[in-house]
Protein backbone atom coordinates (compact mmCIF):
# COMPACT_ATOMS: atom_id res chain seq x y z
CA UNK A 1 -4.79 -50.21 36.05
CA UNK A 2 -7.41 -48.03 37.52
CA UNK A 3 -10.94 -48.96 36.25
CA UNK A 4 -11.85 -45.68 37.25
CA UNK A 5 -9.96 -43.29 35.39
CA UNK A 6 -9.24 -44.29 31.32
CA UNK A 7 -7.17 -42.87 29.48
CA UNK A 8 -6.72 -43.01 26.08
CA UNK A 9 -3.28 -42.39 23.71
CA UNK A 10 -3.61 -42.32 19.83
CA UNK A 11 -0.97 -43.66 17.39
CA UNK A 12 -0.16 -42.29 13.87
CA UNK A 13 1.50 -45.51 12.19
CA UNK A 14 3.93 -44.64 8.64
CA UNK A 15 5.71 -47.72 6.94
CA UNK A 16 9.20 -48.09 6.38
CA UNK A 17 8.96 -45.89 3.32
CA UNK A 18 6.91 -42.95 5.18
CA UNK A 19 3.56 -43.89 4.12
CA UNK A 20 0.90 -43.59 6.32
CA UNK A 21 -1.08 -46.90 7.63
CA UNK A 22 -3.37 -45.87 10.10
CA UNK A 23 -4.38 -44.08 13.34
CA UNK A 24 -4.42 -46.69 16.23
CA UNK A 25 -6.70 -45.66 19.40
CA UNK A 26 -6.13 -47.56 22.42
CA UNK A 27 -7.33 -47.13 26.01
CA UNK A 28 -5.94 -48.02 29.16
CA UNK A 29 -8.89 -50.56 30.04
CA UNK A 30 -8.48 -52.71 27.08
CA UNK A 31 -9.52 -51.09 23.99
CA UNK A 32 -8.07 -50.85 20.92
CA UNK A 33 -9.56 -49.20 17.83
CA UNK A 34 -8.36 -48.22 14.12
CA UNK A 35 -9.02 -46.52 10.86
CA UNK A 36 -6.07 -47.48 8.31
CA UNK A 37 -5.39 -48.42 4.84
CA UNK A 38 -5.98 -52.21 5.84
CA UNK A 39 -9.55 -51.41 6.93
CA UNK A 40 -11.37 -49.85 10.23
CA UNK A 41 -11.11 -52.63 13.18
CA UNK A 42 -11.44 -52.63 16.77
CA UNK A 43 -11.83 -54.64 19.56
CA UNK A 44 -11.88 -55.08 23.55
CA UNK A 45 -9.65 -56.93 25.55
CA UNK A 46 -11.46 -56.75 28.90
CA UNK A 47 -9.18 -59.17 30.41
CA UNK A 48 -5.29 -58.74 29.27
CA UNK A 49 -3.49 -59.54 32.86
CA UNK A 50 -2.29 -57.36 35.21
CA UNK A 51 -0.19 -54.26 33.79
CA UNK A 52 0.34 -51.92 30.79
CA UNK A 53 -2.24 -52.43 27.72
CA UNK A 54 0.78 -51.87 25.27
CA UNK A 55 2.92 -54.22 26.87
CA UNK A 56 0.05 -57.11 26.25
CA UNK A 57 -0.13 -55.67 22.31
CA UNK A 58 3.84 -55.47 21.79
CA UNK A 59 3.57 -59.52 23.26
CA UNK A 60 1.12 -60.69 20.34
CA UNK A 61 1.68 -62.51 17.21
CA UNK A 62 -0.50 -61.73 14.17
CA UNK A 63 -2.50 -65.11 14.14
CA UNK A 64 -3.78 -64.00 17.61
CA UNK A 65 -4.63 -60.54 17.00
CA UNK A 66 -6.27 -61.46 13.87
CA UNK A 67 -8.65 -63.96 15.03
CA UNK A 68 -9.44 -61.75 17.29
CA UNK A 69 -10.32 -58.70 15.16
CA UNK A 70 -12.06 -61.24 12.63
CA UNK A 71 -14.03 -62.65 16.05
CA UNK A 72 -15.40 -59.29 16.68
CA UNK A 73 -16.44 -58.56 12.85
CA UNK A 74 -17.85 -62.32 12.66
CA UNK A 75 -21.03 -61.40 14.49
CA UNK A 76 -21.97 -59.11 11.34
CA UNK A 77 -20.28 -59.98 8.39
CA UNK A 78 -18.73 -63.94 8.31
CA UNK A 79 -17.00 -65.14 5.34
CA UNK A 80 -13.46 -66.43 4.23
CA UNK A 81 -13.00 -63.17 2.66
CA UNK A 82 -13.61 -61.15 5.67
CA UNK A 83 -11.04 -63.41 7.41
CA UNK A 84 -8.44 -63.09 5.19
CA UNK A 85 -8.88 -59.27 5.03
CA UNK A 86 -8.36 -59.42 8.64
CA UNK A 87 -5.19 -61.74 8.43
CA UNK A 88 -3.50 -59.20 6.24
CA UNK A 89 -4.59 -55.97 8.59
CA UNK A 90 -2.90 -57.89 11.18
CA UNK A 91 0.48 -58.57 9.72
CA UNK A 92 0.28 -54.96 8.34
CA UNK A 93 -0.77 -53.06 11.25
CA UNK A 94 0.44 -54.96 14.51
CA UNK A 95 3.83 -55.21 14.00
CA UNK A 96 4.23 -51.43 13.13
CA UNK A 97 1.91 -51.17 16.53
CA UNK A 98 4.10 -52.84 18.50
CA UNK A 99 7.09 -51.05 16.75
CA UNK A 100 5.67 -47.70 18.00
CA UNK A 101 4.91 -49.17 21.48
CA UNK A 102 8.09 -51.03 22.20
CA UNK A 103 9.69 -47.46 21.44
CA UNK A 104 7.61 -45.76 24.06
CA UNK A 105 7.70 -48.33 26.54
CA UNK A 106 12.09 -47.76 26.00
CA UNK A 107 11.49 -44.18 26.36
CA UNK A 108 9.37 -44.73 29.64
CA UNK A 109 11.98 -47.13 30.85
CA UNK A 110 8.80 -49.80 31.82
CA UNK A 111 10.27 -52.78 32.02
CA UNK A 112 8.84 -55.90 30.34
């Protein structure tokens, strides 16, 4: 990844039954960002690994990428409901994320 030049790609997400879920921004530096049904998250992965951003989001489980959206809204607004509204953005956004990503990654023929 070059630190000098981001780029960023944005994702239109539709469920199974064609209903939209959300618009997913994510940069190549780290960055991901969202305004969807579920609620408007974001948050900053600054150090992922070596390689493609996408490939470290198609590699999460929920649990993970939950925590870590709640982590970032902690700081402002803690509570057991703002956790579990995070939980269920998670298991409603990331695996139609990673649905969309593991497609383009195919279509790119990067190998995981």
């Amino acid at each position: 990844m070059d630190k000098e030049k981001v780029t960023a790609k944005s994702y239109t997400l539709i469920n199974d039954s064609g209903s939209w879920l959300g618009q997913i921004v994510l940069t190549s530096d780290g960055m991901y960002a969202s305004v969807t049904d579920y609620g408007n998250l974001s948050y900053a992965w600054r150090h992922y690994g070596d390689g493609d951003f996408r490939k470290f989001l198609s590699g999460l489980n929920t649990d993970y990428f939950a925590t870590k959206l709640y982590t970032g809204m902690s700081y402002i607004a803690y509570s057991k409901k703002v956790e579990a509204a995070c939980k269920r953005f998670a298991e409603m956004i990331l695996p139609a994320l990673q649905k969309a990503l593991k497609e383009e990654l195919e279509s790119e023929n990067v190998v995981s």
